[in-house]
Protein backbone atom coordinates (compact mmCIF):
# COMPACT_ATOMS: atom_id res chain seq x y z
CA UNK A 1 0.00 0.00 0.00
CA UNK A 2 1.30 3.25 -0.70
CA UNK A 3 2.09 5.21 2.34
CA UNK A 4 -0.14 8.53 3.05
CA UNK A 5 0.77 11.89 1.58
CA UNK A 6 -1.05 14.67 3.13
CA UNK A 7 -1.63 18.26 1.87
CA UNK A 8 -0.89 21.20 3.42
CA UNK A 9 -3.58 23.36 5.80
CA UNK A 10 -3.56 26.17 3.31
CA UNK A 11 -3.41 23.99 0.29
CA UNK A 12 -6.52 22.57 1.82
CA UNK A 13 -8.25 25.46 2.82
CA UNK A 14 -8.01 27.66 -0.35
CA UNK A 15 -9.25 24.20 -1.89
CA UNK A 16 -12.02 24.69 0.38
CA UNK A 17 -12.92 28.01 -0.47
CA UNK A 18 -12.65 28.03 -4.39
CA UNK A 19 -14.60 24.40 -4.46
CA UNK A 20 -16.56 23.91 -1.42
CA UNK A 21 -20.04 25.45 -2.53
CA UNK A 22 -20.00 23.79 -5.90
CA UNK A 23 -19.09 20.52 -4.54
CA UNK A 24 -21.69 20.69 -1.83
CA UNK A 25 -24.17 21.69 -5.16
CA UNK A 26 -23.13 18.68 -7.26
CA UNK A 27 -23.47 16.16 -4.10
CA UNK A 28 -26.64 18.11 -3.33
CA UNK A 29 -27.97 17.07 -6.74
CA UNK A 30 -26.95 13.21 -6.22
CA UNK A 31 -28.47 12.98 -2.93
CA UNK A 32 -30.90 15.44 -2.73
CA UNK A 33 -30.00 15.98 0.62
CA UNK A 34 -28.03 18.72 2.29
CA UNK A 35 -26.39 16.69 5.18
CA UNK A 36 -25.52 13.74 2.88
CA UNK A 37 -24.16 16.40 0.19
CA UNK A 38 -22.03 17.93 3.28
CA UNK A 39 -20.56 14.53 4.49
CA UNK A 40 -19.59 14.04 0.93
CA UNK A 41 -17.79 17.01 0.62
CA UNK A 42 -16.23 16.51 3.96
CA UNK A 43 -14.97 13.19 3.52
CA UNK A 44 -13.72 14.44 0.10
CA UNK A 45 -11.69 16.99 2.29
CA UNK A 46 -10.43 14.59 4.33
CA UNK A 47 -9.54 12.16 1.85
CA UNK A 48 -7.37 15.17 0.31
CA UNK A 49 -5.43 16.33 3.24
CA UNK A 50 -5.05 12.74 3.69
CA UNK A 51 -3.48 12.05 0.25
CA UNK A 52 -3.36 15.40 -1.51
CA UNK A 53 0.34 15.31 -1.80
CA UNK A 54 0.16 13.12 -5.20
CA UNK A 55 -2.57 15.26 -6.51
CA UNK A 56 -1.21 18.03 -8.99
CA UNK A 57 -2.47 21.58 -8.29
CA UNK A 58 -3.82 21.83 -11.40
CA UNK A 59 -5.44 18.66 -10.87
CA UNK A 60 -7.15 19.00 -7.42
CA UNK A 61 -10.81 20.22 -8.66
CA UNK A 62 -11.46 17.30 -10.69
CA UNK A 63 -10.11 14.94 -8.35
CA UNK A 64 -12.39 16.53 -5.60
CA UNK A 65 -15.18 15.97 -8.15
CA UNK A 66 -14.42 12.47 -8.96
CA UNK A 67 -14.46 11.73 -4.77
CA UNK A 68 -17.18 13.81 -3.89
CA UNK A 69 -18.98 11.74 -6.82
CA UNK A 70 -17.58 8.09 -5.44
CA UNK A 71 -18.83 9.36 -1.95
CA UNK A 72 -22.12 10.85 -2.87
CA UNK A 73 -22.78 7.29 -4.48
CA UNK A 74 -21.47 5.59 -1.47
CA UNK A 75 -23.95 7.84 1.13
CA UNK A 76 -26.97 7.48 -0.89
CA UNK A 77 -26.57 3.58 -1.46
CA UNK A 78 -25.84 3.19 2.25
CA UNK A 79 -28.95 5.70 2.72
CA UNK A 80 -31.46 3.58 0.23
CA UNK A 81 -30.00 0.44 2.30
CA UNK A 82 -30.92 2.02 5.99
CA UNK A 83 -33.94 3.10 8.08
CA UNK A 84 -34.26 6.72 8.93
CA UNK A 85 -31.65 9.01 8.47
CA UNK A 86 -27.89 8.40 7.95
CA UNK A 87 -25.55 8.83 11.30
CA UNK A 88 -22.71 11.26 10.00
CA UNK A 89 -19.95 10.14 12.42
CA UNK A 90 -20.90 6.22 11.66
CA UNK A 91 -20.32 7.27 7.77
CA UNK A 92 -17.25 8.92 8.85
CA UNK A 93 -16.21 6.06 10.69
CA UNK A 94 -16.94 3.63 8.10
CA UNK A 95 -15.41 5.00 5.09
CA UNK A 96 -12.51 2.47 3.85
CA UNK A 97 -12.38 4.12 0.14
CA UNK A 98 -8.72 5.16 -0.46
CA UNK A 99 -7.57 7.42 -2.87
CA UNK A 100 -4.26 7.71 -2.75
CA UNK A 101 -2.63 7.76 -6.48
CA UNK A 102 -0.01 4.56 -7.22
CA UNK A 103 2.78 5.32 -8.56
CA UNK A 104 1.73 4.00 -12.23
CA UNK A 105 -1.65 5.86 -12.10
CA UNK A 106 0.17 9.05 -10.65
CA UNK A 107 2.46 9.07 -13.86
CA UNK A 108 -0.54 8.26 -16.18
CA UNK A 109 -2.52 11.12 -14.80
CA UNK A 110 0.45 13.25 -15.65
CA UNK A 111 0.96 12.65 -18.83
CA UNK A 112 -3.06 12.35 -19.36
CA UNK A 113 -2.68 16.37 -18.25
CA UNK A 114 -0.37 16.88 -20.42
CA UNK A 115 -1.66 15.89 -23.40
CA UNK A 116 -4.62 17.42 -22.43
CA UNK A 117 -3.33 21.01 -22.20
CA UNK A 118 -1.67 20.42 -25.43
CA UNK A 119 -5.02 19.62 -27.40
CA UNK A 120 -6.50 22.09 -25.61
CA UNK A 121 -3.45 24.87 -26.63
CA UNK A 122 -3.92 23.28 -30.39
CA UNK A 123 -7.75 24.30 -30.52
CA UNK A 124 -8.98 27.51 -32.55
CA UNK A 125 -8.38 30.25 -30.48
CA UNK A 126 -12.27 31.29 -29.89
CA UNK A 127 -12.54 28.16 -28.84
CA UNK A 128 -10.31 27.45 -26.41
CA UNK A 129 -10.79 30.93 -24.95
CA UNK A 130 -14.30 30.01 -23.76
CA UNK A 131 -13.23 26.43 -22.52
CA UNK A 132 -10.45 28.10 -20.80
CA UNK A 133 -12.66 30.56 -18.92
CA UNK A 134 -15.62 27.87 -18.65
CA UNK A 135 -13.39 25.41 -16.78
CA UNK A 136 -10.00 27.01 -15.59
CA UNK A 137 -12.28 30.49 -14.36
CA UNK A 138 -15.44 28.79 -13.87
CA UNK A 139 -17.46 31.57 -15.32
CA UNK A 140 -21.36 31.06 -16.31
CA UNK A 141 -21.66 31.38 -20.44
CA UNK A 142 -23.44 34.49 -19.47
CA UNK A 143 -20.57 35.52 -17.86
CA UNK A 144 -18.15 34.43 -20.81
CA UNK A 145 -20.75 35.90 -23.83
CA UNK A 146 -20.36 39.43 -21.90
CA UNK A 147 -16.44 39.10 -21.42
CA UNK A 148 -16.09 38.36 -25.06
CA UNK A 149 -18.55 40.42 -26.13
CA UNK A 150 -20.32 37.61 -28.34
CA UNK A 151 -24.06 36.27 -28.16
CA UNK A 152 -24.39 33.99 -25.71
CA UNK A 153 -25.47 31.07 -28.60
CA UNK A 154 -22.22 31.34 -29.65
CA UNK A 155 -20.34 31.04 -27.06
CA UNK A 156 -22.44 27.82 -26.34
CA UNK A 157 -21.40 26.64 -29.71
CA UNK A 158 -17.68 27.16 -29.43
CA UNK A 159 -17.88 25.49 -26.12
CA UNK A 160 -19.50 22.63 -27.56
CA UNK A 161 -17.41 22.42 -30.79
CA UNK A 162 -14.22 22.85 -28.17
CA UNK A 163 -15.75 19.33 -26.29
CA UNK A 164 -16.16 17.32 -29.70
CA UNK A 165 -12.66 18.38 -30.96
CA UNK A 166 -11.22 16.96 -27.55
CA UNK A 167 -13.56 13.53 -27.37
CA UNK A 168 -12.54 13.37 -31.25
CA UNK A 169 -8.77 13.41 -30.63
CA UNK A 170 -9.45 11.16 -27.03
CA UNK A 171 -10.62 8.74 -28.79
CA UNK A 172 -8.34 8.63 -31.64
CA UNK A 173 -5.74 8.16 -29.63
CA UNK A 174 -7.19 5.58 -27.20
């Protein structure tokens, strides 16, 4: 088993602030449940300052995504499965999911990142300037139709053309 590496405090807690609320959303809308979307979240927390250490800074949303997900799942099975409401500190007690990164799979995501900001550098500019402020500045298209000063269709379009040019060359090179 690989051994623990945790994340800094502040590493953690600017984590917490830029992600927090939209992880507790995106739980929320799995569980439709506020205290089973906040016990995701936490235990997503914990699981980073836990093993945060192998996670890339540039990395760290989606991998906070992908455990508040595997969590989320994990509360709402274990709430389907139980009587009445689900004991927090039991939950916290019983989670055994680990997600620290192996060595192999720590490389892989690395070079998966890679590649990815280099398809993402090779798309048409107007493209990858809304994926770029979609994802990297999580702005609303609103948001990103004002800032570019384009109709909001459009920017919807160039988001959406941005997505199929990635899938296209993902699976091309699969």
């Amino acid at each position: 088993m690989v051994p623990e590496r945790p994340l800094d405090a502040e590493a953690i807690g600017t984590c917490h602030r830029e992600y927090g609320p939209m992880l507790e959303r995106y739980a929320w809308a799995m569980v439709r449940d506020w205290s089973l979307a906040a016990d995701a979240v936490q235990l997503a927390f914990i699981a980073l300052a836990r093993f945060g250490g192998d996670v890339a800074p540039e990395a760290r949303k989606n991998w906070l995504f992908r455990v508040v997900y595997r969590e989320a799942v994990r509360l709402r099975q274990k709430q389907a499965g139980r009587s009445g409401s689900a004991d927090s500190e039991q939950i916290l007690r019983e989670s055994h999911a680990s997600y620290e990164l192996e060595p192999v799979d720590k490389i892989l995501q690395e070079e998966t990142n890679a590649e990815l900001t280099r398809w993402i550098q090779e798309l048409p500019e107007e493209q990858r300037r809304v994926l770029e402020l979609r994802i990297y500045h999580d702005k609303t298209f609103a948001e990103i139709a004002d800032e570019l000063s384009i109709p909001l269709g459009t920017a919807l379009s160039r988001m959406r053309l941005a997505v199929e040019r990635l899938r296209a060359k993902s699976i091309k090179n699969q």
